[in-house]
N, C-alpha and C. Protein backbone atom coordinates (compact mmCIF):
# COMPACT_ATOMS: atom_id res chain seq x y z
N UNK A 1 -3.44 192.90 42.16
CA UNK A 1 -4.21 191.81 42.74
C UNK A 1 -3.43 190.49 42.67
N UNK A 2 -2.77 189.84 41.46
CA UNK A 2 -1.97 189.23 41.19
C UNK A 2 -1.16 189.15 42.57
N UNK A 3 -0.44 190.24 42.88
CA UNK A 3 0.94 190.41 43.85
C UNK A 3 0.57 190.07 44.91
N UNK A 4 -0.91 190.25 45.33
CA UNK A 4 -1.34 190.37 46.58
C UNK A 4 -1.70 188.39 46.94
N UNK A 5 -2.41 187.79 46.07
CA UNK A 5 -2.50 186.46 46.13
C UNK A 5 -1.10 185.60 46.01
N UNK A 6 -0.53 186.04 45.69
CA UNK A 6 1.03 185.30 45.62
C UNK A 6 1.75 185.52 46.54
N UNK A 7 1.46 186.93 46.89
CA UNK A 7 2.05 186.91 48.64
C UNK A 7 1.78 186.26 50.08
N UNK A 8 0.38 185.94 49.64
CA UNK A 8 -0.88 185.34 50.73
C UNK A 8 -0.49 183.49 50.43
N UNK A 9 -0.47 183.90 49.40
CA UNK A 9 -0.43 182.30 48.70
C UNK A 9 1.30 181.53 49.20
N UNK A 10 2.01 182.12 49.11
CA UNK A 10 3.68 182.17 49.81
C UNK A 10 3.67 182.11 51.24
N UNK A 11 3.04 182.83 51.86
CA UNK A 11 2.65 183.06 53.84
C UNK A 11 2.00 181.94 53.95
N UNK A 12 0.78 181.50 53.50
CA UNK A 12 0.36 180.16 53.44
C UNK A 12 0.84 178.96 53.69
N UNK A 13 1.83 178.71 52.55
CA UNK A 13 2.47 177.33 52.35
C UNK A 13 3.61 177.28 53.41
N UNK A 14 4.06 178.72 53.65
CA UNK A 14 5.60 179.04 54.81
C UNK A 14 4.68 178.50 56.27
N UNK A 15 3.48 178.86 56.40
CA UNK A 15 3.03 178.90 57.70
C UNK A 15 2.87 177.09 57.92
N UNK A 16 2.11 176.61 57.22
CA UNK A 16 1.68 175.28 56.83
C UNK A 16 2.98 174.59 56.79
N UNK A 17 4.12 174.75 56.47
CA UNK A 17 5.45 174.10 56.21
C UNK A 17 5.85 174.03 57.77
N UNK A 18 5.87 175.13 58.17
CA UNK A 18 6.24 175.12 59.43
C UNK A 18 5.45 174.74 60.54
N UNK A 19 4.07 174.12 60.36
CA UNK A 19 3.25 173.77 61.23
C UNK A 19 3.39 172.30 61.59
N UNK A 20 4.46 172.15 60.19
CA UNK A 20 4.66 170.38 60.43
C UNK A 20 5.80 169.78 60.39
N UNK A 21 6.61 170.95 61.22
CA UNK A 21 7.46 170.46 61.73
C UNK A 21 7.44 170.09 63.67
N UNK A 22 7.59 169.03 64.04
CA UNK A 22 8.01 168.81 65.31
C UNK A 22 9.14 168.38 65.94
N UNK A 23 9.35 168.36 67.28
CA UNK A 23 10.65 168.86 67.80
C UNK A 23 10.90 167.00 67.86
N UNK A 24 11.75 166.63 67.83
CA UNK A 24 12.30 165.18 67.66
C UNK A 24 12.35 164.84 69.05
N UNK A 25 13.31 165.45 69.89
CA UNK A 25 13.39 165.31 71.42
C UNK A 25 12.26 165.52 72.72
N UNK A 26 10.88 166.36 71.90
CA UNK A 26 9.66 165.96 72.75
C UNK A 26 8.88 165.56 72.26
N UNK A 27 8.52 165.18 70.80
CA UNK A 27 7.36 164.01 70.19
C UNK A 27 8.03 162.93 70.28
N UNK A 28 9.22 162.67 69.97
CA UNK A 28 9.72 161.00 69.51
C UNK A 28 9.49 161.29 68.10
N UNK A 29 9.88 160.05 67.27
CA UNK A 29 9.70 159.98 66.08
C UNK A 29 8.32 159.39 65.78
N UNK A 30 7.39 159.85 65.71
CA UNK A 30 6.34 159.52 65.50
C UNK A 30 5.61 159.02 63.79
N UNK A 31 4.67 158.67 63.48
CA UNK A 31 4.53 157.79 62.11
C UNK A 31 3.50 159.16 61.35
N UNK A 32 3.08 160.20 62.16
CA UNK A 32 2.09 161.25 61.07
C UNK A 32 3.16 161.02 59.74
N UNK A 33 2.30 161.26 58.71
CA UNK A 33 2.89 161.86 57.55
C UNK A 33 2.99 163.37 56.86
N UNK A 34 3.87 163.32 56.14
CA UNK A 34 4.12 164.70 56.16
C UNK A 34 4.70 165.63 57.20
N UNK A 35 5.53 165.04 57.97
CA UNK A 35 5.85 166.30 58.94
C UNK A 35 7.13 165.69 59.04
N UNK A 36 7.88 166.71 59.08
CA UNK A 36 9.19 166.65 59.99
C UNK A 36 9.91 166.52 61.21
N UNK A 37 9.98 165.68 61.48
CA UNK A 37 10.78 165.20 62.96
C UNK A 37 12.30 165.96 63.13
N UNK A 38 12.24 166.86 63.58
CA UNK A 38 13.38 167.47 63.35
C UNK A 38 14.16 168.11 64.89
N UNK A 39 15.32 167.62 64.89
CA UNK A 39 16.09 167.71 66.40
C UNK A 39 16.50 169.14 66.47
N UNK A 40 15.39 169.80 66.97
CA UNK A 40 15.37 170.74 67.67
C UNK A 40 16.60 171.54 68.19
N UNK A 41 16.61 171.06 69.63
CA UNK A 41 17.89 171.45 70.44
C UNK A 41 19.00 171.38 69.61
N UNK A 42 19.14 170.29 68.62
CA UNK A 42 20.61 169.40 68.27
C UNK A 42 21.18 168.35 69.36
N UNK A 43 20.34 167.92 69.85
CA UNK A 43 20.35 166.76 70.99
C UNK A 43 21.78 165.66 70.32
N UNK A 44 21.31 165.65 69.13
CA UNK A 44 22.34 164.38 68.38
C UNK A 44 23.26 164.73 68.09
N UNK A 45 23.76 166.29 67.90
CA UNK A 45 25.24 166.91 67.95
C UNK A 45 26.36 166.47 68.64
N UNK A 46 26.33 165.83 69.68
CA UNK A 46 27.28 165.66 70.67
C UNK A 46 27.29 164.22 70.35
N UNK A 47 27.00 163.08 69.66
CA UNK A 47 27.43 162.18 69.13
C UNK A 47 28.01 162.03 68.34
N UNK A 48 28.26 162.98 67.66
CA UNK A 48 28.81 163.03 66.04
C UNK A 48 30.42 163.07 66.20
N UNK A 49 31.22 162.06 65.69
CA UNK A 49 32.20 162.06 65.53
C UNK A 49 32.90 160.65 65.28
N UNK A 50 34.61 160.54 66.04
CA UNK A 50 35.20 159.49 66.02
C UNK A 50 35.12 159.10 67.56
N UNK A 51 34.67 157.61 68.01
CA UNK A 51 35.04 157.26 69.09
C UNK A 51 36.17 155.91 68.58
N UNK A 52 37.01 156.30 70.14
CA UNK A 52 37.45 154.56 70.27
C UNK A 52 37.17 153.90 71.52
N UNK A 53 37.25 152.71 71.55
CA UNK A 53 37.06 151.72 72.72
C UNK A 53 38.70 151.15 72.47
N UNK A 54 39.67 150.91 73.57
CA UNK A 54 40.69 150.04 73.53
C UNK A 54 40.48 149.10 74.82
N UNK A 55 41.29 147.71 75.07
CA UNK A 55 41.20 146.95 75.88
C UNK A 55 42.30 145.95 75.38
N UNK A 56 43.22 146.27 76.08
CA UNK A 56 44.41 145.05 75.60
C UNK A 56 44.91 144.70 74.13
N UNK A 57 44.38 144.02 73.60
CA UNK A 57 44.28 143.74 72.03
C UNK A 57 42.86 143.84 71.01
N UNK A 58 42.04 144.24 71.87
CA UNK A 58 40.44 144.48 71.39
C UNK A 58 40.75 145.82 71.28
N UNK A 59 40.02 146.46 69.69
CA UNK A 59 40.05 147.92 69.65
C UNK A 59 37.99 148.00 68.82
N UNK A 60 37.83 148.95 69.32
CA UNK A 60 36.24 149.12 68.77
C UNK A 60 36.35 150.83 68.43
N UNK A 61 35.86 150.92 67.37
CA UNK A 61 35.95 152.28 66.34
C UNK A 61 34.48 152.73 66.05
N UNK A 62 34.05 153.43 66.18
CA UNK A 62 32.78 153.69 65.91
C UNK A 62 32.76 155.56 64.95
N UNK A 63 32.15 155.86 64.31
CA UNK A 63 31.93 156.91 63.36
C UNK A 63 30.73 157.63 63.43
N UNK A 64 30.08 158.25 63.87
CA UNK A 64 28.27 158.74 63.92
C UNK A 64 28.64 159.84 63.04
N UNK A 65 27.54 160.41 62.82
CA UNK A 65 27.60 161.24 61.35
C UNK A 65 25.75 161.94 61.82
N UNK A 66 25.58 162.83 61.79
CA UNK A 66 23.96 163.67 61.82
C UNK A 66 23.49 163.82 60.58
N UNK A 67 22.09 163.28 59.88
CA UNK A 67 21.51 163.76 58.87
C UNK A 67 20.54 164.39 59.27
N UNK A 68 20.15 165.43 58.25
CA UNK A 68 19.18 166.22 58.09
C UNK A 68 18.46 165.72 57.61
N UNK A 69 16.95 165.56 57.85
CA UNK A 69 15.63 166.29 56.89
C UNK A 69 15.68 165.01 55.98
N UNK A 70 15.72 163.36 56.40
CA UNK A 70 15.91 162.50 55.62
C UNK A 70 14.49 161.87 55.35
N UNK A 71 13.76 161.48 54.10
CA UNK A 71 12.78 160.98 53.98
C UNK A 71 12.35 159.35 54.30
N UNK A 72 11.57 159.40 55.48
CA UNK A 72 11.39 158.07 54.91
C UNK A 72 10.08 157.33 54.42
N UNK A 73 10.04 156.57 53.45
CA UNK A 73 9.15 156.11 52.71
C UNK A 73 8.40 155.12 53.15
N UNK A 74 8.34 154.35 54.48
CA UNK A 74 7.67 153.84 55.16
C UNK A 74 6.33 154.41 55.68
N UNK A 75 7.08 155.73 56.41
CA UNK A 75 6.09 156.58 57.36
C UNK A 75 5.94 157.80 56.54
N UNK A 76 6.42 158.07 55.21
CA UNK A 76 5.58 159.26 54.48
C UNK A 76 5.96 160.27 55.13
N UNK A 77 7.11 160.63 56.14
CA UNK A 77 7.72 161.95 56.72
C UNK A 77 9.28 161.94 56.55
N UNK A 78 9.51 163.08 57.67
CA UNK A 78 10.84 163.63 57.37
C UNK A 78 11.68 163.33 58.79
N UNK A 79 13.03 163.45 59.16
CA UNK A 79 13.56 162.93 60.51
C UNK A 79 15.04 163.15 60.59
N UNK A 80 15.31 163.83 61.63
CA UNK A 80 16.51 163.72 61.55
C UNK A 80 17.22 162.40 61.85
N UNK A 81 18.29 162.37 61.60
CA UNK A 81 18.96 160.66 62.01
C UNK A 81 20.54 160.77 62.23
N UNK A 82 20.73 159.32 63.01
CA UNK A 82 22.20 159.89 63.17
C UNK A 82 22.99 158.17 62.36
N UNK A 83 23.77 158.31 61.41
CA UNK A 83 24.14 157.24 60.58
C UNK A 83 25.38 157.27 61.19
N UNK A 84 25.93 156.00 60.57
CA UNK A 84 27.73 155.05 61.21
C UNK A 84 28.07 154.42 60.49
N UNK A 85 29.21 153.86 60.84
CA UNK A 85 29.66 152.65 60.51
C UNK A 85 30.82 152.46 62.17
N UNK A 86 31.14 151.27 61.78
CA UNK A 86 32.30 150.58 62.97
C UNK A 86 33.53 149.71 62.61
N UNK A 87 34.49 149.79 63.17
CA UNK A 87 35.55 148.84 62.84
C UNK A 87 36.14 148.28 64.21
N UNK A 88 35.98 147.01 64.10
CA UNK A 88 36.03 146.34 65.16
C UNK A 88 37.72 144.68 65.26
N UNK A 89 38.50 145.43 65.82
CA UNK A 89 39.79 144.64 65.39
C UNK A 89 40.23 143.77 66.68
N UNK A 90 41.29 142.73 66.54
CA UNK A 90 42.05 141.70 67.48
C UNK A 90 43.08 141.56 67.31
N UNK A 91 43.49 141.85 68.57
CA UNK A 91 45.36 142.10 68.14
C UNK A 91 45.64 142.09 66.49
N UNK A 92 45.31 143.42 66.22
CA UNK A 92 45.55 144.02 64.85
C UNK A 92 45.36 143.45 63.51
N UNK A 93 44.18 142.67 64.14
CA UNK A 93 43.50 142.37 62.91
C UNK A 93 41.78 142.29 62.83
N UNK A 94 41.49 143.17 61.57
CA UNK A 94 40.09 143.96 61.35
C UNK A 94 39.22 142.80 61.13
N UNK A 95 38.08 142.66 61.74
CA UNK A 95 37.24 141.39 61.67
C UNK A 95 36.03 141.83 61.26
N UNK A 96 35.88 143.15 60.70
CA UNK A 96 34.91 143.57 60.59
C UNK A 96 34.89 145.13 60.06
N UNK A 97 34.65 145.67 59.49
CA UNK A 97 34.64 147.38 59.33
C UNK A 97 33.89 148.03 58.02
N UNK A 98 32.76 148.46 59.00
CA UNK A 98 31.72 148.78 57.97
C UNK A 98 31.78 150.54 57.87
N UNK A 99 33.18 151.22 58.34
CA UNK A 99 32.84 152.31 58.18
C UNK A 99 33.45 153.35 56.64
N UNK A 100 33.93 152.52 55.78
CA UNK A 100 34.14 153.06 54.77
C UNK A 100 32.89 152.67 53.85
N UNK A 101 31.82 152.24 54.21
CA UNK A 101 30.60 152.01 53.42
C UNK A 101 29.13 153.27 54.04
N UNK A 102 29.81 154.29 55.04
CA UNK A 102 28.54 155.07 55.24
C UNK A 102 28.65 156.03 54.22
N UNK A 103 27.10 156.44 53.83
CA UNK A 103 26.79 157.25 52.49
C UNK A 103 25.32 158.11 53.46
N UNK A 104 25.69 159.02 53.09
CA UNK A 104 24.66 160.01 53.73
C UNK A 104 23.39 159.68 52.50
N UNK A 105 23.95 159.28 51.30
CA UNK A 105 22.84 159.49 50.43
C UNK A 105 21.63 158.15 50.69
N UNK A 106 22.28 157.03 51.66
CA UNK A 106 21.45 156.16 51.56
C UNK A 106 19.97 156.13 52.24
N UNK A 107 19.20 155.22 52.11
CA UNK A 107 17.62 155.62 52.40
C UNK A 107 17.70 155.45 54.02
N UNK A 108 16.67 156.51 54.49
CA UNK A 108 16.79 156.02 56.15
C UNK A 108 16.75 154.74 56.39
N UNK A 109 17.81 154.48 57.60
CA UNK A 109 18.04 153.50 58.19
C UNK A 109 18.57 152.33 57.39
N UNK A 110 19.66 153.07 56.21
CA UNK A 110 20.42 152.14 55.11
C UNK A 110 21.75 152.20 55.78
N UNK A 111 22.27 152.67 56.97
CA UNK A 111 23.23 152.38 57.52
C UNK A 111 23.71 151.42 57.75
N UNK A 112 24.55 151.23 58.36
CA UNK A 112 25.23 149.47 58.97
C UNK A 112 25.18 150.11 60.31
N UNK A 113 24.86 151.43 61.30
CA UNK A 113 24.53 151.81 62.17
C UNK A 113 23.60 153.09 61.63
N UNK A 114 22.22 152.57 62.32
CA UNK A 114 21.32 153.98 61.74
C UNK A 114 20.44 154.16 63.29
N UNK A 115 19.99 155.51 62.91
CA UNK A 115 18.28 155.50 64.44
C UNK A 115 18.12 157.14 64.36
N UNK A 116 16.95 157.02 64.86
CA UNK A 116 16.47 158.51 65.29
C UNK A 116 15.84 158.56 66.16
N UNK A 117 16.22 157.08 67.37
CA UNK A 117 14.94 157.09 68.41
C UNK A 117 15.96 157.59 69.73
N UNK A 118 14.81 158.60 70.11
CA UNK A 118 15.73 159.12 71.72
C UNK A 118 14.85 158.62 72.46
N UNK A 119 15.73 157.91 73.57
CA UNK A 119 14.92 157.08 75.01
C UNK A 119 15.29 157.66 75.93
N UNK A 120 14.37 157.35 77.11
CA UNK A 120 14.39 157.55 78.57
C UNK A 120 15.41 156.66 79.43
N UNK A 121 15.87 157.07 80.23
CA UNK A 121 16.68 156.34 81.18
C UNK A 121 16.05 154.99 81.73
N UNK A 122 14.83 155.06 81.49
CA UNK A 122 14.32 153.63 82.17
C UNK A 122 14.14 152.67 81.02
N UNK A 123 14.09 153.03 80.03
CA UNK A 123 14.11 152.08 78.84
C UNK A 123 15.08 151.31 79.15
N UNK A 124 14.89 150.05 78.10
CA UNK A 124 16.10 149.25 78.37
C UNK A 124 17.15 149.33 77.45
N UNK A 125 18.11 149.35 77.75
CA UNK A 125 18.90 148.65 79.03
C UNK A 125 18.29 150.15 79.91
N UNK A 126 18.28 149.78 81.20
CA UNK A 126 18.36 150.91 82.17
C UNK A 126 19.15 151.73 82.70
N UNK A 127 19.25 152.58 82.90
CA UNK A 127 20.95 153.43 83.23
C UNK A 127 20.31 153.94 84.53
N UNK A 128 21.03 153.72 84.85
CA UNK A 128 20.94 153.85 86.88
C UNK A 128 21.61 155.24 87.44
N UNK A 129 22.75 155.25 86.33
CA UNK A 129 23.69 156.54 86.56
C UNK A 129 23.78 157.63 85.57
N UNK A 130 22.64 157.74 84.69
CA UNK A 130 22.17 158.68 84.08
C UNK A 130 21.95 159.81 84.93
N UNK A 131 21.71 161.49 84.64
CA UNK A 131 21.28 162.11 84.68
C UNK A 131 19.91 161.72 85.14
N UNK A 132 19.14 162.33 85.82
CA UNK A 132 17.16 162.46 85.84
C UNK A 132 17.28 163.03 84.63
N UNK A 133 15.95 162.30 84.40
CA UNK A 133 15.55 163.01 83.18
C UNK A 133 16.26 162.69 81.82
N UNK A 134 17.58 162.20 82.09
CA UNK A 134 18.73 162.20 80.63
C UNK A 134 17.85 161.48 79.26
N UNK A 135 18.19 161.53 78.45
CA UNK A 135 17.71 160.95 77.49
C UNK A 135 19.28 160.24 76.35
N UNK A 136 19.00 159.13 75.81
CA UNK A 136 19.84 158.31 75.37
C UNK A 136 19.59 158.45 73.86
N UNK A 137 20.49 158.02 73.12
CA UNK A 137 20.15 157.64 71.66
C UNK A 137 19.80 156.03 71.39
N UNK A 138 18.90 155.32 70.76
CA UNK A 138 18.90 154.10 70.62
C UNK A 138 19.15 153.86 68.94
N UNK A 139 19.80 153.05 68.54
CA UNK A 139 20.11 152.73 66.77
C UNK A 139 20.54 151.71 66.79
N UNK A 140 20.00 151.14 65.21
CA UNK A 140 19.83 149.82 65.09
C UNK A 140 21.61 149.61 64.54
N UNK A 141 22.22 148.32 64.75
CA UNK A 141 23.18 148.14 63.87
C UNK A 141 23.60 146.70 63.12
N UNK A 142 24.40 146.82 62.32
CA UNK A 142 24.26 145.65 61.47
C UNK A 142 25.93 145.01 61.39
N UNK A 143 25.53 143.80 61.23
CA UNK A 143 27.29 143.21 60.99
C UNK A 143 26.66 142.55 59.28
N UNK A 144 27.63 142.97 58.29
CA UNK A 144 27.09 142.39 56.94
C UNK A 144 27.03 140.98 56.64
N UNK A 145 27.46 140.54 57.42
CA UNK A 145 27.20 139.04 56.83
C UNK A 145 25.78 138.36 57.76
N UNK A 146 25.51 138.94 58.64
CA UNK A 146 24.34 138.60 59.12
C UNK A 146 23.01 140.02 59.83
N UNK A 147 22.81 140.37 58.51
CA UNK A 147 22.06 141.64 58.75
C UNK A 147 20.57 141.22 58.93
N UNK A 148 19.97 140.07 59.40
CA UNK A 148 19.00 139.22 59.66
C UNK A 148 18.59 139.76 61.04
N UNK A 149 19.98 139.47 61.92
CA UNK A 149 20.17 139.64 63.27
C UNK A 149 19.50 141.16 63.56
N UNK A 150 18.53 141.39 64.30
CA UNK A 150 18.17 142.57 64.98
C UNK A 150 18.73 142.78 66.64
N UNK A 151 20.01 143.80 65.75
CA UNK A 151 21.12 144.31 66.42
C UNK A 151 20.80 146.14 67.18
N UNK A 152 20.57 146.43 68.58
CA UNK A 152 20.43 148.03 68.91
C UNK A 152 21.36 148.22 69.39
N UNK A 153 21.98 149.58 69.49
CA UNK A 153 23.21 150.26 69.99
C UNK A 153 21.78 151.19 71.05
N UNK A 154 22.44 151.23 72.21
CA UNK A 154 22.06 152.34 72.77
C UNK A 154 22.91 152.98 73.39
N UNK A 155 23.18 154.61 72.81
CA UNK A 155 24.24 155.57 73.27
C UNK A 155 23.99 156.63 74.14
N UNK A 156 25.52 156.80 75.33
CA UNK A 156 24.99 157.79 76.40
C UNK A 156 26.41 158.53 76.47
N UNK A 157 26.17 160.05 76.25
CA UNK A 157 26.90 160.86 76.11
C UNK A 157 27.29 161.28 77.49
N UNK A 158 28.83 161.72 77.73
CA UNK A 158 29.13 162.31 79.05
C UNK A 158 30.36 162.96 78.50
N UNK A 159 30.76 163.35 80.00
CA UNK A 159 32.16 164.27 79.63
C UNK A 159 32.49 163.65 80.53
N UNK A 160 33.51 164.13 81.34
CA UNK A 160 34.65 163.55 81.96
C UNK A 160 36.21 164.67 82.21
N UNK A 161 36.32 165.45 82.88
CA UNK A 161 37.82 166.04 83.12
C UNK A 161 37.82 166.89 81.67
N UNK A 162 36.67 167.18 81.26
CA UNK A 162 37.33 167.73 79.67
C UNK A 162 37.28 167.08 78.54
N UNK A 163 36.45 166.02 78.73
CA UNK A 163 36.88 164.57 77.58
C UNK A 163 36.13 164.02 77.79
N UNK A 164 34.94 163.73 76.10
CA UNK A 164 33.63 163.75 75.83
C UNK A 164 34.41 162.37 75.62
N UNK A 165 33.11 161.32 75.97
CA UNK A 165 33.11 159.92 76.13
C UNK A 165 31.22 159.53 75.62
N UNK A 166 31.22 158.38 75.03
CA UNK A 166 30.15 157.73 74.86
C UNK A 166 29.73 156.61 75.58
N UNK A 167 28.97 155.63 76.07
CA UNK A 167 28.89 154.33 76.76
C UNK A 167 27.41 153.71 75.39
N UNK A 168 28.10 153.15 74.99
CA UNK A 168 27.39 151.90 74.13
C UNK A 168 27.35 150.44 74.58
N UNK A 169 25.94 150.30 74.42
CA UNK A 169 25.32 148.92 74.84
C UNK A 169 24.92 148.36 73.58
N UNK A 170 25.32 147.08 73.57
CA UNK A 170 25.18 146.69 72.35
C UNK A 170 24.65 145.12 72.88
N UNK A 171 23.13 145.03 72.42
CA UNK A 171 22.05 144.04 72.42
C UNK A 171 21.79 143.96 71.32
N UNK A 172 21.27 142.26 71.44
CA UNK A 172 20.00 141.98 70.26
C UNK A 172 18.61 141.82 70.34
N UNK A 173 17.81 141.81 69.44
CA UNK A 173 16.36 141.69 69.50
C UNK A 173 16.14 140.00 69.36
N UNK A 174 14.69 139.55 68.92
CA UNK A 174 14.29 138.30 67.96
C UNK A 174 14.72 138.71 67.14
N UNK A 175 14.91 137.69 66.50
CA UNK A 175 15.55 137.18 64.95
C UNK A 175 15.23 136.52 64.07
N UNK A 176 14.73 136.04 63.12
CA UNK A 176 14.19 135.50 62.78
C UNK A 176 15.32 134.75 61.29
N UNK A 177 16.28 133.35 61.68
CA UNK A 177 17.19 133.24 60.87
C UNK A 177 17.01 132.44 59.73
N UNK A 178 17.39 133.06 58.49
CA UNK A 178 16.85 132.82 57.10
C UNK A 178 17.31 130.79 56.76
N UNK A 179 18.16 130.34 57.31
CA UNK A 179 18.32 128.95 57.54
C UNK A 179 19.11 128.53 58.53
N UNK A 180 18.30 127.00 58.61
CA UNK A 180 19.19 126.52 59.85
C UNK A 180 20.87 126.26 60.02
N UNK A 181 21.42 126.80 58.84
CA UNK A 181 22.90 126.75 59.16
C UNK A 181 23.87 128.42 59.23
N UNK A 182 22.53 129.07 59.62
CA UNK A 182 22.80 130.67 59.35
C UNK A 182 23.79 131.52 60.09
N UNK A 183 24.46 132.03 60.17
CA UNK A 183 25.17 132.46 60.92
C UNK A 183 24.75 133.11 62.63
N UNK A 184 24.50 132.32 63.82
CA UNK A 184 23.70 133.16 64.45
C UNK A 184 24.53 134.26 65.51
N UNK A 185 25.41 134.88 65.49
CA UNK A 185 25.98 135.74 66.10
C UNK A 185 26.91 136.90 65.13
N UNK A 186 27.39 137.91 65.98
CA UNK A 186 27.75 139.22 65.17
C UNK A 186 29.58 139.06 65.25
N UNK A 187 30.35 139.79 64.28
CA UNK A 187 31.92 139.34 64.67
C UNK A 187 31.97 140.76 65.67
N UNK A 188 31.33 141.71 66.11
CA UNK A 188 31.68 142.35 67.15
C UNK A 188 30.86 141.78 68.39
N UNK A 189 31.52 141.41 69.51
CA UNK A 189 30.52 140.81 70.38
C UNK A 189 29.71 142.10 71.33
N UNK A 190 28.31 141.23 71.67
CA UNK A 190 27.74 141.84 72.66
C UNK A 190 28.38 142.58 73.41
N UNK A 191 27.42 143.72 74.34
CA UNK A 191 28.39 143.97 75.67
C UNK A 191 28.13 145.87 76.14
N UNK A 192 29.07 146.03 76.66
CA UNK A 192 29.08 147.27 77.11
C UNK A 192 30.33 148.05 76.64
N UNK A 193 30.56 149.11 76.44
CA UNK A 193 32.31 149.86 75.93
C UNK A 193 31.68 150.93 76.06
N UNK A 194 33.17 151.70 76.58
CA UNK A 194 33.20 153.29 76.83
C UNK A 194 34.19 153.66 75.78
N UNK A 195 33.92 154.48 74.96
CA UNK A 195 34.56 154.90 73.80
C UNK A 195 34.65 156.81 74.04
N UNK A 196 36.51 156.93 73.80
CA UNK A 196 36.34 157.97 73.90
C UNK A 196 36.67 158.98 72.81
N UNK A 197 36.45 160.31 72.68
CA UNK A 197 36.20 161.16 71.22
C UNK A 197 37.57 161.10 71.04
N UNK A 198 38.02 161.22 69.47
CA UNK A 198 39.40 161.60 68.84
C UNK A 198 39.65 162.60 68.61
């Protein structure tokens, strides 16, 4: 009898575990608690890596990285996410590079580039030359000396001849700056870059 309730009692919690998980790429990241937001397909796979951007003496470096199953303590659930860092240089000199500071161990959205939100082509910015239907990555990012600034990356995956490429848009939100002599801009500027895989 014992064997029989511990088996029931095991099917239970497996069934229930798995009832709360949802697919990341057709709920969104939503705020239930207790459930797992979890990327399905692997939608965020094909971001993961080294990009570069070059342009004359401007070089832009970017790093994405996929976590699993990360908690966050806001919304009381689980999510996949895709973390970074960036190094952003001028005629060969680094003005910025936050990518020897990514730690998988840090709390969601402790990145200096973090997100788990997938958008529609009509979101903004709008992509005109998307796929129908395509869906984008949007993530927040940070320059450390002014992490005040509400900074989004929004990323769009393509190929090309054989050769996986990203297009990052890089906007800001409101801001709200901690004093009037605050730093109000990022040392990577605004803008658009096509960065391609290493």
């Amino acid at each position: 009898m014992k064997n029989i309730l511990i088996i029931t009692l095991t099917l239970l919690f497996s069934i229930s575990c798995k009832a709360q998980t949802k697919d990341l790429f057709v709920e969104g990241y939503g705020g239930e608690e207790n459930v797992y937001y979890k990327d399905i397909p692997n939608f965020m796979n094909k971001f993961e890596g080294t990009w570069v951007f070059e342009n004359g003496t401007k070089k832009l470096t970017i790093v994405l990285q996929k976590r699993e199953h990360v908690y966050s303590n806001v919304r009381k659930n689980y999510v996949d996410e895709i973390i970074g860092g960036y190094k952003y240089e001028v005629a060969g000199a680094v003005l910025v590079n936050t990518i020897p500071d990514i730690d998988i161990n840090k709390p969601l959205y402790g990145n200096y580039i973090a997100g788990a939100s997938l958008i529609w082509n009509y979101e903004r910015p709008a992509c005109n030359d998307c796929p129908v239907n395509g869906r984008r990555l949007r993530l927040t990012w940070d320059d450390p000396l002014s992490t005040y600034i509400n900074n989004y990356m929004v990323v769009q995956h393509y190929e090309l001849f054989d050769q996986e490429y990203i297009k990052v848009t890089l906007f800001d939100s409101f801001s709200i700056m901690p004093t009037e002599d605050a730093i109000t801009t990022t040392r990577l500027p605004l803008g658009v870059y096509t960065l391609q895989k290493q």
